[in-house]
C-alpha atoms as a PDB file:
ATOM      1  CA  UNK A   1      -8.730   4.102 -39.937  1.00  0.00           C
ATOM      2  CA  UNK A   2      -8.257   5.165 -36.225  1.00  0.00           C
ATOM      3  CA  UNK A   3      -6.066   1.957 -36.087  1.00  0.00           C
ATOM      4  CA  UNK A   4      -4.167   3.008 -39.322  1.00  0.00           C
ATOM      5  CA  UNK A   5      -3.177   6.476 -37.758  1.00  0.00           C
ATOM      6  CA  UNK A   6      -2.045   5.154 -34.161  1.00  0.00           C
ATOM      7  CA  UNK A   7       0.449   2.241 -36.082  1.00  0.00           C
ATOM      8  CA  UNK A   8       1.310   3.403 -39.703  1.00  0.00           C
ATOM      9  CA  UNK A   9       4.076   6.111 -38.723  1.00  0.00           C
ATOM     10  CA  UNK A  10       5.535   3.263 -36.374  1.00  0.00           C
ATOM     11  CA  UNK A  11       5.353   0.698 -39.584  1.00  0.00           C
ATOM     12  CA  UNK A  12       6.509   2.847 -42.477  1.00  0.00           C
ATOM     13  CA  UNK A  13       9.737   4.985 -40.166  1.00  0.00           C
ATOM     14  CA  UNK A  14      12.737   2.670 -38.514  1.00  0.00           C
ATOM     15  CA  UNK A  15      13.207   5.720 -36.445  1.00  0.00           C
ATOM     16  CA  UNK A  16       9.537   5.482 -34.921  1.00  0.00           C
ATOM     17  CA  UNK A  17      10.031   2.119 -34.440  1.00  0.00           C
ATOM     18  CA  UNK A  18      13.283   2.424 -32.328  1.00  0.00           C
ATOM     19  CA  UNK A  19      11.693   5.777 -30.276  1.00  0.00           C
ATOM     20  CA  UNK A  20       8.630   3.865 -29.101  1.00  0.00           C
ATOM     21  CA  UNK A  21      10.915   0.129 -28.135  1.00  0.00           C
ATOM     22  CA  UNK A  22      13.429   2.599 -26.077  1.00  0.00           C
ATOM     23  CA  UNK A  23      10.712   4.505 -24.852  1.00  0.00           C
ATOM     24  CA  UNK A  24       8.364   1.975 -23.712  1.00  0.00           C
ATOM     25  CA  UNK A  25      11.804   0.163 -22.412  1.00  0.00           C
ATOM     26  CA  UNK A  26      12.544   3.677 -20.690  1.00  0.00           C
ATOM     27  CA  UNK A  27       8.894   3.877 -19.184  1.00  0.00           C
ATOM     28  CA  UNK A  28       9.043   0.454 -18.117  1.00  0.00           C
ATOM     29  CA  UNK A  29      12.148   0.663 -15.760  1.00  0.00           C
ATOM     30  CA  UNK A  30      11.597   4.430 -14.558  1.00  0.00           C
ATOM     31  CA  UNK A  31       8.191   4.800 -13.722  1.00  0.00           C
ATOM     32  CA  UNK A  32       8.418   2.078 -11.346  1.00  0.00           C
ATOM     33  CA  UNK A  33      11.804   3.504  -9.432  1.00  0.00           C
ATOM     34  CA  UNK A  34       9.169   6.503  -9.248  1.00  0.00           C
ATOM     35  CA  UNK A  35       6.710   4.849  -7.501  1.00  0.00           C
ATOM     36  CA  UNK A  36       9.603   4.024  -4.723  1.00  0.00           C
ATOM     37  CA  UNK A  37      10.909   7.494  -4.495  1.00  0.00           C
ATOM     38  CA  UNK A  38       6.910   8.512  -3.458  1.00  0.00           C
ATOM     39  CA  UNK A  39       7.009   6.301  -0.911  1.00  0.00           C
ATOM     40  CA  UNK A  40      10.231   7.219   0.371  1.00  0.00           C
ATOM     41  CA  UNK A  41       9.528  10.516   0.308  1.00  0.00           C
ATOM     42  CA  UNK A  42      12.447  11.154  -2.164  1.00  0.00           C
ATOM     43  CA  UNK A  43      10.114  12.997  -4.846  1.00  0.00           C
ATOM     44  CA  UNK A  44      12.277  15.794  -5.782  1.00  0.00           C
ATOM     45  CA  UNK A  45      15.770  13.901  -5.630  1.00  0.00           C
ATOM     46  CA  UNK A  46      14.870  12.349  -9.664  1.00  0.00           C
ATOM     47  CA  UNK A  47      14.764  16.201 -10.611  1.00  0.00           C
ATOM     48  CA  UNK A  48      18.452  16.986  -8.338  1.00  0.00           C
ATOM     49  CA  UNK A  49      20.032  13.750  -9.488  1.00  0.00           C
ATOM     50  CA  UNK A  50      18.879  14.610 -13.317  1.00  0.00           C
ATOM     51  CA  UNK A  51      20.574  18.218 -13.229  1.00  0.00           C
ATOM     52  CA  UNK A  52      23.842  16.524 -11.321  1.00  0.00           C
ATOM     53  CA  UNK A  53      24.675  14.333 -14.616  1.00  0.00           C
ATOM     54  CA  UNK A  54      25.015  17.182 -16.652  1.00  0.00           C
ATOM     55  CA  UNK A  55      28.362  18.099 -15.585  1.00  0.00           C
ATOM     56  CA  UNK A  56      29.905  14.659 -16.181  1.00  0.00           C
ATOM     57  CA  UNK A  57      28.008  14.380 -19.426  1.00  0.00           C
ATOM     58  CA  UNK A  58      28.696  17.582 -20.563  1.00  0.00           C
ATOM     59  CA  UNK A  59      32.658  16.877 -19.750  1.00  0.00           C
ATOM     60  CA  UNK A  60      32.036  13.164 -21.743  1.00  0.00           C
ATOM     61  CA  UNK A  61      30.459  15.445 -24.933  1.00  0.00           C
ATOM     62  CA  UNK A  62      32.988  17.848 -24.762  1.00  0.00           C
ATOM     63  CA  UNK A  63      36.047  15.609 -25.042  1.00  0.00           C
ATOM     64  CA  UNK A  64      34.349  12.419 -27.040  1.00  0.00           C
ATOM     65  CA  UNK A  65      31.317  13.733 -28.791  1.00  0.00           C
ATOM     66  CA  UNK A  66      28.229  12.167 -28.884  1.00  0.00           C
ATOM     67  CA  UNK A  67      29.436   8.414 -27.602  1.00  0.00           C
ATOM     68  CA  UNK A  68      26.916   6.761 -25.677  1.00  0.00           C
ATOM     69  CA  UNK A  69      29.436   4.665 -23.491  1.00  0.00           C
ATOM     70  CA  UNK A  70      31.442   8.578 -22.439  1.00  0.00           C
ATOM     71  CA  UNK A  71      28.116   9.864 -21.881  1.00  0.00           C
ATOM     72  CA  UNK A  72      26.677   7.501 -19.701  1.00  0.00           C
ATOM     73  CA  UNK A  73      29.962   6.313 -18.047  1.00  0.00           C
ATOM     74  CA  UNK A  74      30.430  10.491 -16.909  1.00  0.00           C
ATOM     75  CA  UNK A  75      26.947  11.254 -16.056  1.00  0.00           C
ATOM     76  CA  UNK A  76      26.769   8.245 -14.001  1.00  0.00           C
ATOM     77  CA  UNK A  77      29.546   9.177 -12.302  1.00  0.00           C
ATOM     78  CA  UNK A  78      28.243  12.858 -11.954  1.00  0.00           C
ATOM     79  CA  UNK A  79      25.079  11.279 -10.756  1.00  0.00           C
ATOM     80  CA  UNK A  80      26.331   9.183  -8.494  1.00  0.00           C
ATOM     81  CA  UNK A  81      29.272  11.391  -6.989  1.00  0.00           C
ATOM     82  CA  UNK A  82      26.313  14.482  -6.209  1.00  0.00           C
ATOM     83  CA  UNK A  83      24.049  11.794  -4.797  1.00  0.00           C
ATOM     84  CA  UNK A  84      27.448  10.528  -2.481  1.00  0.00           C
ATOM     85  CA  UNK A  85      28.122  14.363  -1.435  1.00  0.00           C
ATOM     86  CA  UNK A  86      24.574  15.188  -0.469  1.00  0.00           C
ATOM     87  CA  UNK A  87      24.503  11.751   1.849  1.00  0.00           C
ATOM     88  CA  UNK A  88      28.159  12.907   3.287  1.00  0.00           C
ATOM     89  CA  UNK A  89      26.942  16.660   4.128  1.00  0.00           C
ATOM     90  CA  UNK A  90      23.750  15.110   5.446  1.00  0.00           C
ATOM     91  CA  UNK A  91      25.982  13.376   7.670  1.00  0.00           C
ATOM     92  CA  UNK A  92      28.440  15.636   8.286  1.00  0.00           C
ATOM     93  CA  UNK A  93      26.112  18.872   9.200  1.00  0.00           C
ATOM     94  CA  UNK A  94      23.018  17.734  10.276  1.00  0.00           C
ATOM     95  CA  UNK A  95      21.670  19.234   7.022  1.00  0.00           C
ATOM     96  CA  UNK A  96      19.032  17.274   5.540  1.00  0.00           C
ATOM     97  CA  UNK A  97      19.824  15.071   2.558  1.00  0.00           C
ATOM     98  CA  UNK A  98      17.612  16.752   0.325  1.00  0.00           C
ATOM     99  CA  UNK A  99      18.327  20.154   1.434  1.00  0.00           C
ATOM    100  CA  UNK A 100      21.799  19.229   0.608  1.00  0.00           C
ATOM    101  CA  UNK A 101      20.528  18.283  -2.804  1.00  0.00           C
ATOM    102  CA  UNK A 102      18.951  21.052  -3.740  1.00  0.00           C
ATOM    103  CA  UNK A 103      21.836  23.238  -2.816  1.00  0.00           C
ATOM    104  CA  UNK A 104      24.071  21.170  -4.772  1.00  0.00           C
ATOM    105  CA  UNK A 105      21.833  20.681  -8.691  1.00  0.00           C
ATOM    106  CA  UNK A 106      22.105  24.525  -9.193  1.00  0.00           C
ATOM    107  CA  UNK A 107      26.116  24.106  -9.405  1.00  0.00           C
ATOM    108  CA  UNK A 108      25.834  21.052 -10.982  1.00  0.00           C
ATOM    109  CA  UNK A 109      23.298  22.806 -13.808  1.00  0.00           C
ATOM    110  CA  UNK A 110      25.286  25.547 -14.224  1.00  0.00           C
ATOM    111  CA  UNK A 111      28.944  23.728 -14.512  1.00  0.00           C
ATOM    112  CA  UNK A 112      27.282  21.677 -17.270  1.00  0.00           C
ATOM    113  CA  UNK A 113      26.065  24.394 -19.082  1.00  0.00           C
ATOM    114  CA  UNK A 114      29.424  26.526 -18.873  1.00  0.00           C
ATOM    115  CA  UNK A 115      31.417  23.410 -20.163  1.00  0.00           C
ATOM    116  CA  UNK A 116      29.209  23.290 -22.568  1.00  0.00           C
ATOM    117  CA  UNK A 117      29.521  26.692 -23.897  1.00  0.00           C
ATOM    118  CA  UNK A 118      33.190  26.604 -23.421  1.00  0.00           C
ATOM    119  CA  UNK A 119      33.660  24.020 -25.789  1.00  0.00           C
ATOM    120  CA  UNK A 120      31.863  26.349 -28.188  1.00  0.00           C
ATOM    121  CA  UNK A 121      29.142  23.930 -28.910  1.00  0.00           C
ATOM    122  CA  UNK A 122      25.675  25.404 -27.458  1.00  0.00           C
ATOM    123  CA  UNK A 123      23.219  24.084 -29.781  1.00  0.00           C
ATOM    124  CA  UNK A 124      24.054  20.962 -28.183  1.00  0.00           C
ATOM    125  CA  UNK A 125      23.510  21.947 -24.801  1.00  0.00           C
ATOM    126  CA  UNK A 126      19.470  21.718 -25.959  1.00  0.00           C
ATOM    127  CA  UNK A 127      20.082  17.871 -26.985  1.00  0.00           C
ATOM    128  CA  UNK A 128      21.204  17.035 -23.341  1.00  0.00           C
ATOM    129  CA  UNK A 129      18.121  18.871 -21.814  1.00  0.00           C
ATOM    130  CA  UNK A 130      15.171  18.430 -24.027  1.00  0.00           C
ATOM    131  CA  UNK A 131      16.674  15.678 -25.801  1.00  0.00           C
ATOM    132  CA  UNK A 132      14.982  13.810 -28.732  1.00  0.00           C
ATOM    133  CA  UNK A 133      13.273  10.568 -28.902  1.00  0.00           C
ATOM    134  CA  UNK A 134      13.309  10.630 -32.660  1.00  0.00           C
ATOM    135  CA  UNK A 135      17.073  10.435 -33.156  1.00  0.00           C
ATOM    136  CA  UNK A 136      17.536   7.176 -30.621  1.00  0.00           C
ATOM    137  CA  UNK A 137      19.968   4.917 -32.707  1.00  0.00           C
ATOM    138  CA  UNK A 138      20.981   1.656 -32.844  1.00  0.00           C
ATOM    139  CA  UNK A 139      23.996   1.849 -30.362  1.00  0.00           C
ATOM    140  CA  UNK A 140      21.153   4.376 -27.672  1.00  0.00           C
ATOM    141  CA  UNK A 141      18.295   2.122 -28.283  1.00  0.00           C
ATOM    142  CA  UNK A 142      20.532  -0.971 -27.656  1.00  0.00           C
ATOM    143  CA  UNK A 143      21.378   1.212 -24.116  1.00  0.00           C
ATOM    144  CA  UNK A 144      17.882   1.559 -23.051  1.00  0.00           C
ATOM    145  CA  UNK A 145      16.748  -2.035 -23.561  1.00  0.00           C
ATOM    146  CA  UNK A 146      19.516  -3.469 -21.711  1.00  0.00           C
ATOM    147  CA  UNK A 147      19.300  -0.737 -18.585  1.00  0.00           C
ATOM    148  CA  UNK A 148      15.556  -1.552 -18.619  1.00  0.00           C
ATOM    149  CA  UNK A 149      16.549  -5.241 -18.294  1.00  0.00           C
ATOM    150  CA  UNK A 150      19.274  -4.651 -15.691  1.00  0.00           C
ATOM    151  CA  UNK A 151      17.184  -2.287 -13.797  1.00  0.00           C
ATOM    152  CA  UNK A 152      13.533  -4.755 -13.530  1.00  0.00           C
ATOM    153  CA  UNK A 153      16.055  -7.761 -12.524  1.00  0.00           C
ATOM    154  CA  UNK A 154      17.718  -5.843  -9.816  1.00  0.00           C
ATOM    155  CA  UNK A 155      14.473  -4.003  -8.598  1.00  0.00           C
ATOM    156  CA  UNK A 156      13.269  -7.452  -8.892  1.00  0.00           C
ATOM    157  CA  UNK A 157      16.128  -9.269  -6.488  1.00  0.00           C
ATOM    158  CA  UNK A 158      15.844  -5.861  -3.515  1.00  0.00           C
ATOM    159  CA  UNK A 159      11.902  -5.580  -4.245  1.00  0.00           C
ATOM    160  CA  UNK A 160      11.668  -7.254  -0.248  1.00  0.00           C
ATOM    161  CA  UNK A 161      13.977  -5.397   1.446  1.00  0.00           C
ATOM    162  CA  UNK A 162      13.532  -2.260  -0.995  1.00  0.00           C
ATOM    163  CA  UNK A 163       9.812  -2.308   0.516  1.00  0.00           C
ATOM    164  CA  UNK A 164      10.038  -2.790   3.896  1.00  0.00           C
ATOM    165  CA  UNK A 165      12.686  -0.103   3.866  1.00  0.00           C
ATOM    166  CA  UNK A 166      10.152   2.044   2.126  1.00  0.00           C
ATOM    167  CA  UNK A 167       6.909   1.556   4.634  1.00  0.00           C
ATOM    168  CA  UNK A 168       9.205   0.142   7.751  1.00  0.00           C
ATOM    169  CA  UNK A 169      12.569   0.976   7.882  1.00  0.00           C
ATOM    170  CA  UNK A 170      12.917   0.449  11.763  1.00  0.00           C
ATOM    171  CA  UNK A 171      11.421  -3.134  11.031  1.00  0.00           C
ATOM    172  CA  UNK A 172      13.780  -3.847   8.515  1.00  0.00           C
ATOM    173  CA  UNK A 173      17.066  -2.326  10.574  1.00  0.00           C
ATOM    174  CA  UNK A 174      15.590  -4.983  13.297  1.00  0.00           C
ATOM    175  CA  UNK A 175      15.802  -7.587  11.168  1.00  0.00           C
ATOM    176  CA  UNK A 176      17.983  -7.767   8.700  1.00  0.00           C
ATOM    177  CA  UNK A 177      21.186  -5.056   7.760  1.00  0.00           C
ATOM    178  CA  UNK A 178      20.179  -4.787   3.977  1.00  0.00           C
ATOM    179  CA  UNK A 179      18.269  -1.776   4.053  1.00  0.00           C
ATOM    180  CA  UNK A 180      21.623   0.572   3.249  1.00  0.00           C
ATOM    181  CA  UNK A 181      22.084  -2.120   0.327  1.00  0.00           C
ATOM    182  CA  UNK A 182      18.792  -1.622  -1.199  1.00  0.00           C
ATOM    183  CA  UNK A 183      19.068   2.219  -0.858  1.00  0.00           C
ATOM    184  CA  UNK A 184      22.285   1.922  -2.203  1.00  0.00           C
ATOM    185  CA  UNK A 185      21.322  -0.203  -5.370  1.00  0.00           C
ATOM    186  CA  UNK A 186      18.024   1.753  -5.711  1.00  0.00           C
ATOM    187  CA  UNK A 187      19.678   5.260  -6.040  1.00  0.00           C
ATOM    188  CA  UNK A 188      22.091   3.700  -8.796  1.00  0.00           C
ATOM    189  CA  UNK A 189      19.115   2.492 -10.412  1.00  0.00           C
ATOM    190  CA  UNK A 190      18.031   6.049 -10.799  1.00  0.00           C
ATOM    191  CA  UNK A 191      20.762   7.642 -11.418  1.00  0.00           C
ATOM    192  CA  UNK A 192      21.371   4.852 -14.360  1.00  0.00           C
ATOM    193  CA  UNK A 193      17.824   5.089 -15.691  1.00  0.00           C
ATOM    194  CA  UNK A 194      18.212   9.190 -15.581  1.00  0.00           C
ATOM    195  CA  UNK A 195      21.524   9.082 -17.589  1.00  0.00           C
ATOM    196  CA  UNK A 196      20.059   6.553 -20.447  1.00  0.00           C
ATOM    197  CA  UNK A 197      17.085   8.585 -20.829  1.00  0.00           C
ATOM    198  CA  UNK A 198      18.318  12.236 -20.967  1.00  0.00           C
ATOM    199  CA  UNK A 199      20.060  10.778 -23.823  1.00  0.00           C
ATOM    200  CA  UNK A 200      16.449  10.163 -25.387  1.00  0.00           C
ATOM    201  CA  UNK A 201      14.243  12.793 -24.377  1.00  0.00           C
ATOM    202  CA  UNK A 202      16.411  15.057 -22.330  1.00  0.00           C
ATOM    203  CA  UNK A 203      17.812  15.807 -19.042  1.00  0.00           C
ATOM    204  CA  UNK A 204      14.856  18.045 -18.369  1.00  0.00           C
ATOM    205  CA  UNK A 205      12.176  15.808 -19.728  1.00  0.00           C
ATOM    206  CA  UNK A 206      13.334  12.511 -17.972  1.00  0.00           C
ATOM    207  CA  UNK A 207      12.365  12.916 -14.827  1.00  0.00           C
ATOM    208  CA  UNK A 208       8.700  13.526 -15.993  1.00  0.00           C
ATOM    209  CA  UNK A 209       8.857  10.047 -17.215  1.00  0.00           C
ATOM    210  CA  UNK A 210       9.760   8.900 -14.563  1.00  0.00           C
ATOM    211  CA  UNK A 211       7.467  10.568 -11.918  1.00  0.00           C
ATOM    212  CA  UNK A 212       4.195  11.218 -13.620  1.00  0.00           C
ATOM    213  CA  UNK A 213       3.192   8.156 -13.967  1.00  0.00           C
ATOM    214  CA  UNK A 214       3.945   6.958 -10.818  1.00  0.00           C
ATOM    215  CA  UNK A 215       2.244   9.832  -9.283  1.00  0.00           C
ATOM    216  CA  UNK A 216      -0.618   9.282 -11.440  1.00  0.00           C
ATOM    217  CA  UNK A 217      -1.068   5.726 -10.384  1.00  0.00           C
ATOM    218  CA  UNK A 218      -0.930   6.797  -6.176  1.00  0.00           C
ATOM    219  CA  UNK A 219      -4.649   7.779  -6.793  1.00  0.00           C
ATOM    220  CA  UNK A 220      -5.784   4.623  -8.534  1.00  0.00           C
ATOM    221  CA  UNK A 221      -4.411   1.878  -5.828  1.00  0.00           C
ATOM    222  CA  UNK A 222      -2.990   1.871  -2.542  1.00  0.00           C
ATOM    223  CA  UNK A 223      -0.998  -1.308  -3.532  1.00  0.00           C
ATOM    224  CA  UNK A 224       2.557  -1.770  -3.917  1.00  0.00           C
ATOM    225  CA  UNK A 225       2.393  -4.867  -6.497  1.00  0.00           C
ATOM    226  CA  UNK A 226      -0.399  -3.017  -8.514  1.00  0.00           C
ATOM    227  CA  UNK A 227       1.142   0.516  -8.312  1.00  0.00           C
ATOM    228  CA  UNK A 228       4.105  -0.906 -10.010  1.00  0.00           C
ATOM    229  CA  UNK A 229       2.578  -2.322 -13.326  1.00  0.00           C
ATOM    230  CA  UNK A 230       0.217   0.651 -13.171  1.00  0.00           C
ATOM    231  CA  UNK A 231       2.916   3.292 -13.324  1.00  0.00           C
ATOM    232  CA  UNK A 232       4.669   1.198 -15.879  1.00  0.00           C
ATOM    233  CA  UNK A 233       2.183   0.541 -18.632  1.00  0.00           C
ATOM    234  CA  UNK A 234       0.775   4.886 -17.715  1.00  0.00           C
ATOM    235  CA  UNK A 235       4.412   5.667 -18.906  1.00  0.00           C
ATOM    236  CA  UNK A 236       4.381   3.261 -21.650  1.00  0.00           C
ATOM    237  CA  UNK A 237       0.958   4.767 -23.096  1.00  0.00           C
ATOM    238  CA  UNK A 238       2.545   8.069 -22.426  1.00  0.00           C
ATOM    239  CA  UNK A 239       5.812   7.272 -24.831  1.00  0.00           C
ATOM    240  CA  UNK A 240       2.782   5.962 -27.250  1.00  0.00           C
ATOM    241  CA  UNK A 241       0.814   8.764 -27.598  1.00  0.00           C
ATOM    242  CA  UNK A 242       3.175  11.371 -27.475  1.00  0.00           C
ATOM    243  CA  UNK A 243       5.469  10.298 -30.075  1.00  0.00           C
ATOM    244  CA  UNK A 244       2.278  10.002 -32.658  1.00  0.00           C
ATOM    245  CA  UNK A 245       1.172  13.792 -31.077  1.00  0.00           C
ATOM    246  CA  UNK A 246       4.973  14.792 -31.726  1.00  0.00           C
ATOM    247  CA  UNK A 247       4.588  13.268 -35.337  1.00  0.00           C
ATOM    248  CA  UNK A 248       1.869  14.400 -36.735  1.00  0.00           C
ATOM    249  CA  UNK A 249       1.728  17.707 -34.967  1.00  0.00           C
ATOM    250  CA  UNK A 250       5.341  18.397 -35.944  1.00  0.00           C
ATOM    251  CA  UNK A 251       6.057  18.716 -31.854  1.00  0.00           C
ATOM    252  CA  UNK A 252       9.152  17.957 -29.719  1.00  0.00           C
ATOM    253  CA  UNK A 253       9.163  14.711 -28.920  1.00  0.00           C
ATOM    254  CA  UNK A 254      10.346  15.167 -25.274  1.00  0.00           C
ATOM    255  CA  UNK A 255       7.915  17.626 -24.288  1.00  0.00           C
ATOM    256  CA  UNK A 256       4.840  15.971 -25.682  1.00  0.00           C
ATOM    257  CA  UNK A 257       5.834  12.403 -23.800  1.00  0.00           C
ATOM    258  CA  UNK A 258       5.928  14.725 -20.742  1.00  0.00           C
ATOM    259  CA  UNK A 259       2.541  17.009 -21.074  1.00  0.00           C
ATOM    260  CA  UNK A 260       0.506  13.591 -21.904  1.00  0.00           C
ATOM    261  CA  UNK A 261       2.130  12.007 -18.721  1.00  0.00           C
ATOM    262  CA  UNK A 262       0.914  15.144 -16.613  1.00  0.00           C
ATOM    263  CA  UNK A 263      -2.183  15.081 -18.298  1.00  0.00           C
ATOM    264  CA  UNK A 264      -2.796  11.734 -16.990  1.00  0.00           C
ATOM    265  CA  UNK A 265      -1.928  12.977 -13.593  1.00  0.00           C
ATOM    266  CA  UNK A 266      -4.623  15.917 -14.153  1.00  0.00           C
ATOM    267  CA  UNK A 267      -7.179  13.099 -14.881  1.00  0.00           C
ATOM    268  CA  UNK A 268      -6.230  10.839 -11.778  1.00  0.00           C
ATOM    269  CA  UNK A 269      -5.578  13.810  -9.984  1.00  0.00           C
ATOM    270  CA  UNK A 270      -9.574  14.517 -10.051  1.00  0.00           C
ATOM    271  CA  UNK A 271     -11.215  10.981 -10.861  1.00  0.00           C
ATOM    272  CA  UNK A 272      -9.044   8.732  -9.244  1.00  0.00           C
ATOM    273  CA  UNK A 273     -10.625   6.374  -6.588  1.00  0.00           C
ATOM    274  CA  UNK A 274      -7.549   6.808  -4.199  1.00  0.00           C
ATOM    275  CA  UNK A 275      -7.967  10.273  -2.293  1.00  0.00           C
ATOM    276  CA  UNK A 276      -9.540  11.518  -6.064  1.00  0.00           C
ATOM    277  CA  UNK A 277     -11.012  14.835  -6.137  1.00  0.00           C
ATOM    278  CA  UNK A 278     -14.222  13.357  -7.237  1.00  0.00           C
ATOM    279  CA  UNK A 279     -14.320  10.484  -4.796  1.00  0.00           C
ATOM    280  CA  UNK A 280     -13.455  13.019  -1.542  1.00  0.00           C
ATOM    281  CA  UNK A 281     -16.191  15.044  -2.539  1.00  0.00           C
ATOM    282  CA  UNK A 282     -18.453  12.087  -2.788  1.00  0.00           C
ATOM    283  CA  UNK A 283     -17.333  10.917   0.597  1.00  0.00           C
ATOM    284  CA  UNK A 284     -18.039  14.128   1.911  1.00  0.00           C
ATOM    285  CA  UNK A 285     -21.334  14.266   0.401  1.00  0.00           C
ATOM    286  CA  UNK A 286     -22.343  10.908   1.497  1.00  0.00           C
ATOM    287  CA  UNK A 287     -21.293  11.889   5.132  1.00  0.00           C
END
């Protein structure tokens, strides 16, 4: 019966079907590019990065509707161009990159929301930030498998250098003048994985995907080739169990993928055997 409940909405509904394959696709290729912004200390850039698309996407809705090649072709480029600007100000000033960052999402936020409501359309303005994982099509769910694919065979060909950048840049700079490379290709990465999924579960809701998971799996291993699977199949049982809570509660699909991925943080947060609540207290005890 319990068996029955966790497949049959996924076997009876094509539109199940296609939210948990772009999903799990989604969860596979993000979660991972969160475990290398933790190490690199880049947290908070998936949540600056995810409000910079809106501008570009809301400028790709506004004049072409809801075309998945406009909208990921302009929030790219929004992504990418407010990822470029933060590096050159860094530069330039002395600022530091995310400092730059975080001044720049707020504009970014609210120039997608006024193009938005100056086309006169704001109902849709909830679709790019909460998205929906239940209306993924064809043409979106085609998207996600084949930035999933693009993004493990790229992570897969700068893992190396992507690494050593992460724990030993100086090393690295010593070595071998990939490093910028890497960075380069990993920040497109994101910025590619965060336009693709807004388009599923939401501008907003993305970037929980993305970093949950890999957050969660920090207190579970300290290493790099287990962290990676970890955060992986965390977000992949996340897209699992919330689209069957967002089913048969009658939920948002977004926010329900989201909430389970914190609540898996919660858990590791406090039982984890890596620096776990639980386990420091132990230590402490045993001491």
């Amino acid at each position: 019966m319990t068996l029955d409940l966790a497949w049959s909405p996924f076997a009876e509904f094509a539109f199940m079907r296609r939210a948990l394959l772009g999903g799990v696709a989604l969860a596979c290729s993000a979660a991972p590019l969160g475990v290398f912004l933790i190490l690199r200390r880049m947290s908070l850039i998936g949540d600056a990065i995810a409000h910079g698309i809106l501008p570009g996407a809301a400028l790709a809705f506004w004049m072409f509707g809801l075309s998945l090649p406009a909208l990921t072709l302009g929030g790219l480029t929004a992504g990418l161009g407010m990822a470029g600007a933060a590096a050159w100000v860094s530069r330039r000033t002395g600022l530091r990159e995310d400092a730059s960052l975080a001044a720049l999402y707020p504009i970014s936020l609210a120039s997608g929301v006024l193009l938005l409501g100056l086309a006169g359309r704001k109902l849709d303005l909830l679709h790019l930030l909460f998205g929906s994982a239940l209306a993924v099509d064809a043409d979106t769910l085609s998207g996600m498998l084949a930035t999933a694919a693009f993004s493990l065979l790229v992570l897969a060909l700068i893992y190396r250098a992507l690494a050593l950048d992460s724990l030993d840049p100086l090393f690295l700079r010593s070595v071998s003048r990939i490093g910028p490379l890497a960075h380069a290709g990993f920040l497109t990465l994101v910025v590619l994985n965060l336009v693709i999924g807004f388009q599923a579960i939401g501008a907003l809701m993305v970037v929980g995907l993305m970093m949950l998971p890999a957050a969660a799996a920090r207190f579970w291993s300290r290493r790099l080739p287990v962290l990676l699977p970890l955060a992986a199949l965390l977000g992949a049982l996340c897209v699992w169990l919330g689209l069957l809570l967002s089913f048969y509660a009658s939920l948002p699909s977004g926010p329900c993928i989201v909430l389970l991925a914190g609540a898996f943080y919660l858990i590791s947060v406090v039982a984890g055997p890596v620096y776990g609540l639980l386990r420091s207290r132990a230590s402490i005890q045993t001491v």
